[in-house]
N, C-alpha and C. Protein backbone atom coordinates (compact mmCIF):
# COMPACT_ATOMS: atom_id res chain seq x y z
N UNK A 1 -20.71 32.10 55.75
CA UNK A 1 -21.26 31.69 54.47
C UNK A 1 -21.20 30.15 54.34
N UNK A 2 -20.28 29.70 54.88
CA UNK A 2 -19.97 28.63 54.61
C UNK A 2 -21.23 27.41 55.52
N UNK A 3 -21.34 28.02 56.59
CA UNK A 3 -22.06 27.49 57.33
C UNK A 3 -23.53 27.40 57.34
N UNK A 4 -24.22 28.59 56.14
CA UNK A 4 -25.02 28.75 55.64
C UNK A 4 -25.46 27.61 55.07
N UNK A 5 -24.57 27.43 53.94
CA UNK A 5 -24.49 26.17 52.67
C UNK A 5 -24.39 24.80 53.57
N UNK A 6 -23.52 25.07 54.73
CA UNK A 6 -24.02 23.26 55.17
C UNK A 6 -25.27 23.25 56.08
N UNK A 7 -25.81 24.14 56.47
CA UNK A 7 -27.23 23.96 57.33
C UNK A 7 -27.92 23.71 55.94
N UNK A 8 -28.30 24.66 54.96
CA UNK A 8 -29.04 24.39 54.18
C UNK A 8 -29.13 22.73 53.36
N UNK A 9 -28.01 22.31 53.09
CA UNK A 9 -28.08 21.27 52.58
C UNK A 9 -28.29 20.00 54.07
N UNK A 10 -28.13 20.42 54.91
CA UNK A 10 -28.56 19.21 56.08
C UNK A 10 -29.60 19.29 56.19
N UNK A 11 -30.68 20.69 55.89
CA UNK A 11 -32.23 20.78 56.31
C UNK A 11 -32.93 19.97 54.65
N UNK A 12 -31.92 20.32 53.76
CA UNK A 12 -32.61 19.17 52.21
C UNK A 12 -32.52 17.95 52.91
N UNK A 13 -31.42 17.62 53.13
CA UNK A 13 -31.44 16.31 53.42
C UNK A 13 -32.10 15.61 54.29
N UNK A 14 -32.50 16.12 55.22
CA UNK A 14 -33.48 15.99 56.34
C UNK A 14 -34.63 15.44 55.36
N UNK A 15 -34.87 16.53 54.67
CA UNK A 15 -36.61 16.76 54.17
C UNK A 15 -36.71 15.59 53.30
N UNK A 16 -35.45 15.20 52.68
CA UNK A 16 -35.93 14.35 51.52
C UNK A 16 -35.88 13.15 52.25
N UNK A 17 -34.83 12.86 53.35
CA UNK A 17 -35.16 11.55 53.76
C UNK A 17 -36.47 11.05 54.20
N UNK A 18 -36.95 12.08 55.23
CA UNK A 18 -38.31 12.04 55.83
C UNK A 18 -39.32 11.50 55.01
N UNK A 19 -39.48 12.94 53.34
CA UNK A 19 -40.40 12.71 52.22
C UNK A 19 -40.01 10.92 51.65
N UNK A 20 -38.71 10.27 51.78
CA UNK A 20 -38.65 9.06 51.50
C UNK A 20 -39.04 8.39 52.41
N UNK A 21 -39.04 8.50 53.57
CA UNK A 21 -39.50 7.46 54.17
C UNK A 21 -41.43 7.33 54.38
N UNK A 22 -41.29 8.86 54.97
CA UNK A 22 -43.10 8.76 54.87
C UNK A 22 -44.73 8.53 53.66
N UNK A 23 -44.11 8.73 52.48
CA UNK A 23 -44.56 8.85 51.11
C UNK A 23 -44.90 7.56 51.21
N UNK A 24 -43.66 6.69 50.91
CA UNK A 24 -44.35 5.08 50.72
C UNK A 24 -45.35 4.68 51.70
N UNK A 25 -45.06 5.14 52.89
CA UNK A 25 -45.81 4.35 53.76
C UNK A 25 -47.31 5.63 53.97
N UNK A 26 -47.19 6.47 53.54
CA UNK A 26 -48.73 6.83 53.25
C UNK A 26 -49.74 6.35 52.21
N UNK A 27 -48.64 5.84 51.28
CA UNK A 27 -49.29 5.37 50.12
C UNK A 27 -49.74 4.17 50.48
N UNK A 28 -49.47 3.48 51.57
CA UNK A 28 -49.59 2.10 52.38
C UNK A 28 -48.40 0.92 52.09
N UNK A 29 -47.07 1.34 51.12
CA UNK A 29 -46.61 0.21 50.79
C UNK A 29 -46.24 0.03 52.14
N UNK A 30 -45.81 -1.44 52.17
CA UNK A 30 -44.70 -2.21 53.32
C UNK A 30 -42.92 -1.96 53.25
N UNK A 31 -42.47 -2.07 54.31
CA UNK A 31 -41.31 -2.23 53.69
C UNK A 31 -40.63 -3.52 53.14
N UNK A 32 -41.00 -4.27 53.22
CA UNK A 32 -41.32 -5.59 51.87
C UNK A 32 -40.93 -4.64 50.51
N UNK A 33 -42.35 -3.98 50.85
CA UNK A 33 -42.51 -3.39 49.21
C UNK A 33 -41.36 -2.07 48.68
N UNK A 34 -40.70 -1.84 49.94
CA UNK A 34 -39.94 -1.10 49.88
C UNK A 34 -38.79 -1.28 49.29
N UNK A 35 -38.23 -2.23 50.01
CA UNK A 35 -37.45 -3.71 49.50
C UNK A 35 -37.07 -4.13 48.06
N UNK A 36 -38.24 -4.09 48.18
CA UNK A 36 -38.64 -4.72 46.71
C UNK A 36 -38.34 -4.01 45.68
N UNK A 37 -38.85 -2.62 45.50
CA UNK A 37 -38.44 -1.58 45.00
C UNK A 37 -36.91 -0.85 44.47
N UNK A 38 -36.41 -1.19 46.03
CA UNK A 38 -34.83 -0.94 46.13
C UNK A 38 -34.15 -1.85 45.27
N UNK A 39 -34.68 -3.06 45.57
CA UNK A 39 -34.01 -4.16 44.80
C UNK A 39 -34.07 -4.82 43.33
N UNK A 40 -35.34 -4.31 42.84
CA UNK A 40 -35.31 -4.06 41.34
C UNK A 40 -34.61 -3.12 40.57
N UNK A 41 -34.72 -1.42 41.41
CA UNK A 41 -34.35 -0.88 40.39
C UNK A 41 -32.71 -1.06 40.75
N UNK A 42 -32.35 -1.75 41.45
CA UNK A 42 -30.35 -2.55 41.28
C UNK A 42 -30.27 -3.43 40.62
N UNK A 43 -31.49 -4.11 40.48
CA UNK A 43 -31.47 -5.46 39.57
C UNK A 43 -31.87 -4.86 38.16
N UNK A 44 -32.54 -3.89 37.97
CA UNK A 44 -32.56 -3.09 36.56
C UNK A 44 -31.40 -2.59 36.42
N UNK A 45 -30.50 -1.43 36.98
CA UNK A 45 -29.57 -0.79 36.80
C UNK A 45 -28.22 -2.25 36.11
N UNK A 46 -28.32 -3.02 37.42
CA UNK A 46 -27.24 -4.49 36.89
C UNK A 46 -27.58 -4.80 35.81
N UNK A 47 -28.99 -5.08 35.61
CA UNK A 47 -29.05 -5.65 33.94
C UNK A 47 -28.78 -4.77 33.09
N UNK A 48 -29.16 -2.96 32.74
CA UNK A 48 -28.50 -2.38 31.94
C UNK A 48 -27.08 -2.18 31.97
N UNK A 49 -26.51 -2.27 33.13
CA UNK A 49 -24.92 -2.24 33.22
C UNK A 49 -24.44 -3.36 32.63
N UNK A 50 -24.96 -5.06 32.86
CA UNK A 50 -24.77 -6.18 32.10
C UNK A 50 -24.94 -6.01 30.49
N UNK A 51 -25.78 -5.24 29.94
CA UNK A 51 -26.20 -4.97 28.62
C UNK A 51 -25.52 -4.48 27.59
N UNK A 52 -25.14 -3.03 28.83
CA UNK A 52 -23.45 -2.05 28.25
C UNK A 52 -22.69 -3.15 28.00
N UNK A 53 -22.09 -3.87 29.40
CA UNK A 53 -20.96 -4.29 28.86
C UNK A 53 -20.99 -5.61 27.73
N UNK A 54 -22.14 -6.45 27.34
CA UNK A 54 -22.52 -6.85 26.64
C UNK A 54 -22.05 -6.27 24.87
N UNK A 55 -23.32 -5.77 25.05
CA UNK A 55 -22.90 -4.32 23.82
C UNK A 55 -21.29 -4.00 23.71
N UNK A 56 -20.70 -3.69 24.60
CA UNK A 56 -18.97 -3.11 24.25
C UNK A 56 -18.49 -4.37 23.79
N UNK A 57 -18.63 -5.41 24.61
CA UNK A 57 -17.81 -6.39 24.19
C UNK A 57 -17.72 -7.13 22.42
N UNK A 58 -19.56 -6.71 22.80
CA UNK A 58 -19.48 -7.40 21.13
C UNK A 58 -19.17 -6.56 19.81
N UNK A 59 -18.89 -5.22 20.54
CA UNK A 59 -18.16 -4.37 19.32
C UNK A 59 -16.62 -4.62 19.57
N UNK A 60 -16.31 -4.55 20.64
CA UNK A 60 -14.55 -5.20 20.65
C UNK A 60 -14.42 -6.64 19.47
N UNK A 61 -15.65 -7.29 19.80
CA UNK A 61 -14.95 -8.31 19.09
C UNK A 61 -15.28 -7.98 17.81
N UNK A 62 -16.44 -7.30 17.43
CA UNK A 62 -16.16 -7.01 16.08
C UNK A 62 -15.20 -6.49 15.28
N UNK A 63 -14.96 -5.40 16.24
CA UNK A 63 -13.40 -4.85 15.93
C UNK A 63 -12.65 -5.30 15.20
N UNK A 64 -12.30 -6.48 16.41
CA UNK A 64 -11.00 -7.10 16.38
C UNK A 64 -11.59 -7.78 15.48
N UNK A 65 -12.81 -8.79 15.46
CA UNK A 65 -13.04 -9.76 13.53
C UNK A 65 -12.64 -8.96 12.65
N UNK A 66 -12.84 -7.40 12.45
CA UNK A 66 -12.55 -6.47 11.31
C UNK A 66 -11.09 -6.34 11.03
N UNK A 67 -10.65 -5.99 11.87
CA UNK A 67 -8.66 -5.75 11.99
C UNK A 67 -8.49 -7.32 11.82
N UNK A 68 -8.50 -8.21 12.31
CA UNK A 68 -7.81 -9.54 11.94
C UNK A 68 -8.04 -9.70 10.11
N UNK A 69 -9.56 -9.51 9.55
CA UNK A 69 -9.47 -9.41 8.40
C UNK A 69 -8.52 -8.82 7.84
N UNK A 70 -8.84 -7.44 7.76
CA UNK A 70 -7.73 -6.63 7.52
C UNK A 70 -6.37 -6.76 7.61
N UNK A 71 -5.84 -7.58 8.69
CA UNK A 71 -4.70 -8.24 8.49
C UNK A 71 -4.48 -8.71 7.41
N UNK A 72 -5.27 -9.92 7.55
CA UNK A 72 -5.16 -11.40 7.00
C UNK A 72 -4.77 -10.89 5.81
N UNK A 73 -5.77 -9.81 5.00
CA UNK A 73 -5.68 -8.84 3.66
C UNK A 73 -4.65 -8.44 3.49
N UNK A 74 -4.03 -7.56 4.72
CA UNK A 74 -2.67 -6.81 4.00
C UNK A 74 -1.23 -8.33 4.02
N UNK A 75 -1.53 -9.23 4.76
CA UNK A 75 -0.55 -10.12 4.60
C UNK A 75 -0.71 -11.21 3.07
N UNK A 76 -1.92 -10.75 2.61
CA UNK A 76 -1.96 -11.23 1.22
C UNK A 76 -1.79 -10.85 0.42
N UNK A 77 -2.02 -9.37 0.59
CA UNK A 77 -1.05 -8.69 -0.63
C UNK A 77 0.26 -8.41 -0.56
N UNK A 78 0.45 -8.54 0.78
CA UNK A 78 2.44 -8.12 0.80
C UNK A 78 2.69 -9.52 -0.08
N UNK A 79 2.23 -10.62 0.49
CA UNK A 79 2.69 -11.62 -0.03
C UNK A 79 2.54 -11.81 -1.64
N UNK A 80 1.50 -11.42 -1.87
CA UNK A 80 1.57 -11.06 -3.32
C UNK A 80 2.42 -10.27 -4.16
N UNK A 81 2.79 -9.19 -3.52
CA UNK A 81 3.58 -8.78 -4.05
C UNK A 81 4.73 -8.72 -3.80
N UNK A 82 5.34 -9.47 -2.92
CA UNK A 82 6.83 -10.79 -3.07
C UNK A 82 6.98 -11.62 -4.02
N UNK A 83 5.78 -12.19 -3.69
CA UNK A 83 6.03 -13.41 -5.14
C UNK A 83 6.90 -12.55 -6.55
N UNK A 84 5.47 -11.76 -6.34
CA UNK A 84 5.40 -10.70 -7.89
C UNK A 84 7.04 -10.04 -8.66
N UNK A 85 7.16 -9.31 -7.15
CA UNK A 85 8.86 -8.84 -7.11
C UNK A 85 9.50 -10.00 -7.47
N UNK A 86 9.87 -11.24 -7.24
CA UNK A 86 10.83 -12.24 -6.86
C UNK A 86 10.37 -12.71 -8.38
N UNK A 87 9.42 -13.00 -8.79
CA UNK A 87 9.29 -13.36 -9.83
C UNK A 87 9.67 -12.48 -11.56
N UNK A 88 9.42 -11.44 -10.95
CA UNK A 88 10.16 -10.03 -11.91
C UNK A 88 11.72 -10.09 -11.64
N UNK A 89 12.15 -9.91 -10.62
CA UNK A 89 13.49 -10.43 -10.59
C UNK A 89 14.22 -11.73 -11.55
N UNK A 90 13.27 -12.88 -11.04
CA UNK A 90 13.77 -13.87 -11.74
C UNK A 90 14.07 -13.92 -13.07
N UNK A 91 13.17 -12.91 -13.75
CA UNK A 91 12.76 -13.16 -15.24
C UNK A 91 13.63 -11.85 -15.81
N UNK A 92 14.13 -10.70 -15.03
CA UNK A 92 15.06 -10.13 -15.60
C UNK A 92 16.62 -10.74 -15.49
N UNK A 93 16.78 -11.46 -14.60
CA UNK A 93 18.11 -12.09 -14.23
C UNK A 93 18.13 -12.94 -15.46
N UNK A 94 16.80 -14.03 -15.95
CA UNK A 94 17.13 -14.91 -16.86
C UNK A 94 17.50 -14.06 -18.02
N UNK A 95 17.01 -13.04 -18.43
CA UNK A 95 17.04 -12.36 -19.66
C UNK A 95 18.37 -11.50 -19.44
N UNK A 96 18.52 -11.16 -18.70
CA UNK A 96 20.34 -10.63 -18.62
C UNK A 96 21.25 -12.16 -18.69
N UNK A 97 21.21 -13.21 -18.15
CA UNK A 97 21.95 -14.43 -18.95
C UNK A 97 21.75 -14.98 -20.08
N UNK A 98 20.58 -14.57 -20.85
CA UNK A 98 20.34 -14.97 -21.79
C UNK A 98 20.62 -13.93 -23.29
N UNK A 99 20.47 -12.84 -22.83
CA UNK A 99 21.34 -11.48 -23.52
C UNK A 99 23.05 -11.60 -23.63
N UNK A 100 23.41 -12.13 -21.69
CA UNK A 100 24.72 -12.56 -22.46
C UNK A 100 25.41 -13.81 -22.73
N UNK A 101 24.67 -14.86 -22.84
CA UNK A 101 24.88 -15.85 -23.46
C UNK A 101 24.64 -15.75 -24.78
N UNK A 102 23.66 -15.08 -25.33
CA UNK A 102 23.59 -14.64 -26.58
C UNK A 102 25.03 -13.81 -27.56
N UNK A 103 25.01 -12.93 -26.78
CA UNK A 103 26.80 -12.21 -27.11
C UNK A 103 27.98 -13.11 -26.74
N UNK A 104 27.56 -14.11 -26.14
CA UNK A 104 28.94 -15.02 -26.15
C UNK A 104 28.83 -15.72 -27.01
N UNK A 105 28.31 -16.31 -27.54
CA UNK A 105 27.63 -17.00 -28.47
C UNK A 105 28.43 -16.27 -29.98
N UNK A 106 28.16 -15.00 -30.03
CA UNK A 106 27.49 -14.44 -31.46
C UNK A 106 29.75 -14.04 -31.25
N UNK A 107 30.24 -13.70 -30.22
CA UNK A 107 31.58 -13.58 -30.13
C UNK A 107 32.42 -14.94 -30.61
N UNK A 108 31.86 -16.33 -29.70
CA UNK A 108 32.22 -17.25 -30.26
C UNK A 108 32.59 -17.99 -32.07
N UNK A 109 31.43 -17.53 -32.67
CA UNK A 109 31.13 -17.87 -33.55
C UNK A 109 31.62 -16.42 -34.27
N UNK A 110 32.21 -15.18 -34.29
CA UNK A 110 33.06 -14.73 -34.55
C UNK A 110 34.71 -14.56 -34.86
N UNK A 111 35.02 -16.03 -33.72
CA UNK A 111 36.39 -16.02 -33.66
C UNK A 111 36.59 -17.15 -34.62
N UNK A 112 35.27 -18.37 -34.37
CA UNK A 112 35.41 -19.37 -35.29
C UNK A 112 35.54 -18.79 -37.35
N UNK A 113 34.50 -18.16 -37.44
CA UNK A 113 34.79 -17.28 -38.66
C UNK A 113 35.40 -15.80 -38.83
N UNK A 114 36.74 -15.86 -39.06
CA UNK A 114 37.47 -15.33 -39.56
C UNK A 114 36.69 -14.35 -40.63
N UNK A 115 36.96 -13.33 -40.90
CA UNK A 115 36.63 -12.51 -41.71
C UNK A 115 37.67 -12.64 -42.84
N UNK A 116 37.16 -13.44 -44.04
CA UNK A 116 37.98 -14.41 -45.15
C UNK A 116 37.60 -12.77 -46.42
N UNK A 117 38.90 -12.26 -46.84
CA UNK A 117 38.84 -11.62 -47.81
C UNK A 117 38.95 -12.62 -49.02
N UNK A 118 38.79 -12.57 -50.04
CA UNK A 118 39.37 -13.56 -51.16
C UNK A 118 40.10 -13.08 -51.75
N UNK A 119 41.58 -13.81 -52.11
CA UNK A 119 42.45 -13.69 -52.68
C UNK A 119 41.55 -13.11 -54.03
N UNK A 120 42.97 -11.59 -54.03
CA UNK A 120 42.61 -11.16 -56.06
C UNK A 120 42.21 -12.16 -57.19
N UNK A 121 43.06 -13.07 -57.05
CA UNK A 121 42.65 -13.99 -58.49
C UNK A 121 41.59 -14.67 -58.46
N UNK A 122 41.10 -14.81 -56.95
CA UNK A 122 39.44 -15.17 -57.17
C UNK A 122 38.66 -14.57 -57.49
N UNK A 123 38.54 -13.17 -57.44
CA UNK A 123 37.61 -12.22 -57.63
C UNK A 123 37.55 -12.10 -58.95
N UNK A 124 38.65 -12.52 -60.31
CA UNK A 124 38.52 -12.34 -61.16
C UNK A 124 37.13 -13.03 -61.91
N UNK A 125 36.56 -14.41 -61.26
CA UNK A 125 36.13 -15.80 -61.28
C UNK A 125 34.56 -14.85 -61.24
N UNK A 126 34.25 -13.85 -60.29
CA UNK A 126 33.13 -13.79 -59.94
C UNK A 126 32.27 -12.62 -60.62
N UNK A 127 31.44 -12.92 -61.12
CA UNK A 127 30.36 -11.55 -61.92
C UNK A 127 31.03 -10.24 -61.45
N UNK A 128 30.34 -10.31 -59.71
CA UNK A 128 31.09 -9.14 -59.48
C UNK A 128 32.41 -8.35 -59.40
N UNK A 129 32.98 -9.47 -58.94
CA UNK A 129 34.00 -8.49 -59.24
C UNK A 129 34.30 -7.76 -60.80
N UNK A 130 33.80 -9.10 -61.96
CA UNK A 130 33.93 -8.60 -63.36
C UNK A 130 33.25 -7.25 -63.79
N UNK A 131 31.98 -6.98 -62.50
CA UNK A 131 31.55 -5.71 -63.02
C UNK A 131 32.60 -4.29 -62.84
N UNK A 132 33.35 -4.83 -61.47
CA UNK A 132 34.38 -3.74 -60.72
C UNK A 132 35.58 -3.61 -61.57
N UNK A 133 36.08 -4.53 -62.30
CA UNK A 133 36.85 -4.35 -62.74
C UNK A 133 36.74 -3.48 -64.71
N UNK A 134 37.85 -2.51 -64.53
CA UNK A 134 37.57 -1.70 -65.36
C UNK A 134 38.56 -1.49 -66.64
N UNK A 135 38.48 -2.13 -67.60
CA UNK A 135 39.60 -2.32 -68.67
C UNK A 135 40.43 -0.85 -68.90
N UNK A 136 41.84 -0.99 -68.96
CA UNK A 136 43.01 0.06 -68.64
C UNK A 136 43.10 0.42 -69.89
């Protein structure tokens, strides 16, 4: 069987070389023109292979113009929102020193005023108390 399949494909191959070689030259080309032939369609195939890689390249670099944007983007908003954080930070830190500078403050000025009852015999002096007080 096996030997089948390689005669058969040596008698294609036979036939097609032959049909290549004799065809052109019935048709009258030269082998110039043969040449010639061979060597365009490599010089076509190179230029579409030049074209591909043309084409790939300039989507790589688009790519990569797209992702570098995209970078550039996400490193502007991280950075943005550092500032943002650091700046929310800042402004709760001031307002927690300033909440308790406020209570030190309002403590200070607690110790300075004494909580002054007035002596009884002053109270006698004042409307109110004259209203509180109640004849025996």
């Amino acid at each position: 069987m096996y030997r089948n399949q390689l005669s058969r494909l040596l008698a294609s191959s036979l036939i097609a070389s032959t049909l290549m070689t004799i065809v052109p030259i019935a048709l009258g080309a030269t082998a110039q023109d043969i040449e010639h032939l061979r060597n365009s369609s490599m010089e076509q195939r190179q230029r579409e292979a030049n074209q591909r890689a043309e084409e790939q390249a300039r989507q790589v670099r688009e790519q990569m113009r797209r992702t570098a944007e995209e970078n550039r983007q996400r490193a502007k908003d991280l950075e943005d929102t550092m500032r943002r954080h650091e700046q929310e930070r800042v402004e709760a830190d001031r307002k927690l020193r300033l909440e308790a500078r406020e209570k030190e403050m309002a403590q200070e000025a607690a110790k300075r005023m004494p909580l002054r009852v007035p002596p009884a015999h002053a109270c006698k002096d004042l409307p109110e108390c004259a209203s509180d007080a109640s004849p025996h």
